[in-house]
C-alpha atoms as a PDB file:
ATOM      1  CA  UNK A   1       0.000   0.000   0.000  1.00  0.00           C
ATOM      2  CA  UNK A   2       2.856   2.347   0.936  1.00  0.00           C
ATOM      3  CA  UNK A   3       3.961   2.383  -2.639  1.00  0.00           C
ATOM      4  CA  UNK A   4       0.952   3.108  -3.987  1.00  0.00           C
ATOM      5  CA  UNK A   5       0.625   5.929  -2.061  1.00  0.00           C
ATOM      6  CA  UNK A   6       3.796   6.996  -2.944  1.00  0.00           C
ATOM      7  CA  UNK A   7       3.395   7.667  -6.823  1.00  0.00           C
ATOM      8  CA  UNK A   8       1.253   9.806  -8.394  1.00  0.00           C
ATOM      9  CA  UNK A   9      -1.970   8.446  -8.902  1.00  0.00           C
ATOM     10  CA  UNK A  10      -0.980   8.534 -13.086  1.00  0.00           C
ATOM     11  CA  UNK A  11       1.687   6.310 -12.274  1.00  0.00           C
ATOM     12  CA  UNK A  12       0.174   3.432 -10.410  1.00  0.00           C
ATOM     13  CA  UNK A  13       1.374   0.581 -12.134  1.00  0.00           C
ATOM     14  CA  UNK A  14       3.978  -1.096  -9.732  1.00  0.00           C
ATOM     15  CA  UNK A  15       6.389  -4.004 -10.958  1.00  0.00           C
ATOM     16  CA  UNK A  16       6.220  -7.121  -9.740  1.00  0.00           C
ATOM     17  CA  UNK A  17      10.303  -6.945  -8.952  1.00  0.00           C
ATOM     18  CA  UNK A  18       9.614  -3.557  -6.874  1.00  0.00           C
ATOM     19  CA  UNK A  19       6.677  -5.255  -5.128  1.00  0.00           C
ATOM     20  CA  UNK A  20       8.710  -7.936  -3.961  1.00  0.00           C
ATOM     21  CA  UNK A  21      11.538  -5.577  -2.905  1.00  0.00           C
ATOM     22  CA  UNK A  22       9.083  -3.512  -0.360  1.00  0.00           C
ATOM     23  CA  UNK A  23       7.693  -6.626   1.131  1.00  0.00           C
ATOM     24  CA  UNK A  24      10.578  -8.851   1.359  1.00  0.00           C
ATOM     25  CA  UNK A  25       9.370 -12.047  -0.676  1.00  0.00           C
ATOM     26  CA  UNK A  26      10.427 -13.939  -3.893  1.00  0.00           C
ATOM     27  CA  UNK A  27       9.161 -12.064  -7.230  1.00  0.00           C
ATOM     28  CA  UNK A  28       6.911 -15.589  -7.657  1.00  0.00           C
ATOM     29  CA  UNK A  29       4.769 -14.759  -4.488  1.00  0.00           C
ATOM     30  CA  UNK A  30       3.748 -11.359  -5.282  1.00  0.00           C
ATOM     31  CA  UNK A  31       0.900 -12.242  -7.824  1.00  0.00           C
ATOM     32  CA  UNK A  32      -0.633 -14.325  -4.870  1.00  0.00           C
ATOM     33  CA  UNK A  33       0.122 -11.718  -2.338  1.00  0.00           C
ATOM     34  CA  UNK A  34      -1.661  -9.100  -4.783  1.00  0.00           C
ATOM     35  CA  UNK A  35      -4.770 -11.435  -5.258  1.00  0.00           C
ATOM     36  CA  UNK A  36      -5.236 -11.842  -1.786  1.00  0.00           C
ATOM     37  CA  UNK A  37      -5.388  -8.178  -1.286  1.00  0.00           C
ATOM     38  CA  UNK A  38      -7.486  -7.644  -3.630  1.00  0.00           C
ATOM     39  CA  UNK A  39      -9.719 -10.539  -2.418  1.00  0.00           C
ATOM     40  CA  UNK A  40      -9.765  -8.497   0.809  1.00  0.00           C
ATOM     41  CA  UNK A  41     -10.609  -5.336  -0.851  1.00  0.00           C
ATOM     42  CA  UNK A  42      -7.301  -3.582   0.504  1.00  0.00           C
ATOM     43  CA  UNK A  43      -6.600  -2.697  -3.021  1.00  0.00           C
ATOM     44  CA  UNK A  44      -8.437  -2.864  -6.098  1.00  0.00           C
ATOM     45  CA  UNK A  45      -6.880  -3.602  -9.278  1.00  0.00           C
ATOM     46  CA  UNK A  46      -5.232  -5.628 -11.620  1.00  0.00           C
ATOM     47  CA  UNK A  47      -2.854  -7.870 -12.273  1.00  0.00           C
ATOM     48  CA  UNK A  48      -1.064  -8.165 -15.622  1.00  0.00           C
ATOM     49  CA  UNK A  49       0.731 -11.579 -15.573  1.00  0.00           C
ATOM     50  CA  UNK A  50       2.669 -11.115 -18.863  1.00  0.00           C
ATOM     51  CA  UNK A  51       4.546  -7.965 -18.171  1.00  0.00           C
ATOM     52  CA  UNK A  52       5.051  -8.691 -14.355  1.00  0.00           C
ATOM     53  CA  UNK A  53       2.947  -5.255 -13.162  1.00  0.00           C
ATOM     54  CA  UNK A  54       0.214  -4.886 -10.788  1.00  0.00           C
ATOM     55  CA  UNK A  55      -2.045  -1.654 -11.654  1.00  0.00           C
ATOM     56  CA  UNK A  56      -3.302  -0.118  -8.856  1.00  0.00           C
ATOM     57  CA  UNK A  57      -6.633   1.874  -9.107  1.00  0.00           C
ATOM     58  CA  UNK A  58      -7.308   2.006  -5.226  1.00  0.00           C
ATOM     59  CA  UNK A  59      -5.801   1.681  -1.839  1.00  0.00           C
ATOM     60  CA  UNK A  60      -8.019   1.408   1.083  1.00  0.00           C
ATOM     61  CA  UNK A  61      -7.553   4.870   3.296  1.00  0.00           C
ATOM     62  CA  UNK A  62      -5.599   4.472   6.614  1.00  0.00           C
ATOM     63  CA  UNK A  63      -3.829   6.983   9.414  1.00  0.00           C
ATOM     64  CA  UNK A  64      -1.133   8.973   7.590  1.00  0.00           C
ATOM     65  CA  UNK A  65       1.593  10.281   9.650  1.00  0.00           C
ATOM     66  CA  UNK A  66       2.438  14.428   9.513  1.00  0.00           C
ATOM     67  CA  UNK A  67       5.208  13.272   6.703  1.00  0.00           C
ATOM     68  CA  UNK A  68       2.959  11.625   4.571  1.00  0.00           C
ATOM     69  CA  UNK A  69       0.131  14.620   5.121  1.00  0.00           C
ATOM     70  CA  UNK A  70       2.744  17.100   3.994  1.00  0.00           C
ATOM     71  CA  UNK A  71       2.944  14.691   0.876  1.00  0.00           C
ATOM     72  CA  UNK A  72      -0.068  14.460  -0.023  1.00  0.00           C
ATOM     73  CA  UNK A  73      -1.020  18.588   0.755  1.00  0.00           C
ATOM     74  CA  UNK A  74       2.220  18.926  -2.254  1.00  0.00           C
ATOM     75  CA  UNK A  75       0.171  16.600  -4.598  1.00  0.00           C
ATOM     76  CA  UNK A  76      -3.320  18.186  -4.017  1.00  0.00           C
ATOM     77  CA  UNK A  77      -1.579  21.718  -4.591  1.00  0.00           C
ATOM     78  CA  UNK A  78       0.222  20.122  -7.907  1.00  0.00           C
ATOM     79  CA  UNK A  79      -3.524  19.149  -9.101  1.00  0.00           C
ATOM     80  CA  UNK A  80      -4.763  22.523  -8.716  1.00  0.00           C
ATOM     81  CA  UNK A  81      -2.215  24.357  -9.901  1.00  0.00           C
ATOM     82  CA  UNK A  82      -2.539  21.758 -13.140  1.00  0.00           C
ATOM     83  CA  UNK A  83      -6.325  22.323 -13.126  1.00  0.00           C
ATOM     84  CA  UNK A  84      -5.935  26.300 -13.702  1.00  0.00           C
ATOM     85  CA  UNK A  85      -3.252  25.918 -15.946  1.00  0.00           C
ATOM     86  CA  UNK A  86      -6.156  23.500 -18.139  1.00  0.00           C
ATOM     87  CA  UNK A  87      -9.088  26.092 -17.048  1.00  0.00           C
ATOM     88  CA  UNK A  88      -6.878  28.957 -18.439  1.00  0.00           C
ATOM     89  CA  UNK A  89      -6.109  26.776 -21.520  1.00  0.00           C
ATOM     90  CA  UNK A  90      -9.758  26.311 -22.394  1.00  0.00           C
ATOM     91  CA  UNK A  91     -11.101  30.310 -21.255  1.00  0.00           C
ATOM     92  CA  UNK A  92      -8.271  31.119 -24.205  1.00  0.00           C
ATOM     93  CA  UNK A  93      -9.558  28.733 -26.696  1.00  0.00           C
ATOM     94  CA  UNK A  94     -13.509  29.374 -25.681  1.00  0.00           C
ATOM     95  CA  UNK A  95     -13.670  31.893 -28.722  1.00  0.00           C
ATOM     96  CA  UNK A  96     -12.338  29.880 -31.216  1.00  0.00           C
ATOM     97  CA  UNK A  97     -14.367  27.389 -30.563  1.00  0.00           C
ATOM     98  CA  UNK A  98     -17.637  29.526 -30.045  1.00  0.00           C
ATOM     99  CA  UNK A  99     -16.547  30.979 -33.932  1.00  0.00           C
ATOM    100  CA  UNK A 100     -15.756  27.830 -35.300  1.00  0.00           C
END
């Protein structure tokens, strides 16, 4: 869960090899780690046996500690500084289009 917290949530697709790193178990164990926590809806997901990733869509919410707050206060602020920047974009193009 903690690495899936750490990455942006456009980036959730986690190899099996870095998986196995964070919890300390052989690269063949993480797909049945994985199912299990997705059979315990801890995460929700996917699994893509061929390519050795696990895409994360959800993680189920827990106590963060003041670090991880500050984190996640930096990644809100990133998203709404993106969201203006794509609000600007389409005020600027809203008379083309209304022309066109």
């Amino acid at each position: 869960m903690e690495l899936t917290f750490n990455r942006a949530s456009s980036s959730r697709s986690i190899p099996f090899s870095e998986v196995a790193a964070a919890v300390k178990l052989p690269v063949d164990e993480v797909e049945l780690l994985v199912m299990k926590a997705i059979s315990l809806n801890l995460v929700r997901g996917s699994i893509d046996e061929c390519d050795k990733v696990v895409n994360l869509t959800w993680v189920q919410p827990r106590v963060l500690d003041l670090s991880q707050i500050k984190e996640m206060n930096k990644r809100i602020m990133e998203w709404a500084e993106s969201v203006e920047k794509t609000v600007q974009d389409v005020e600027r193009q809203i008379p083309e289009l209304l022309c066109n």
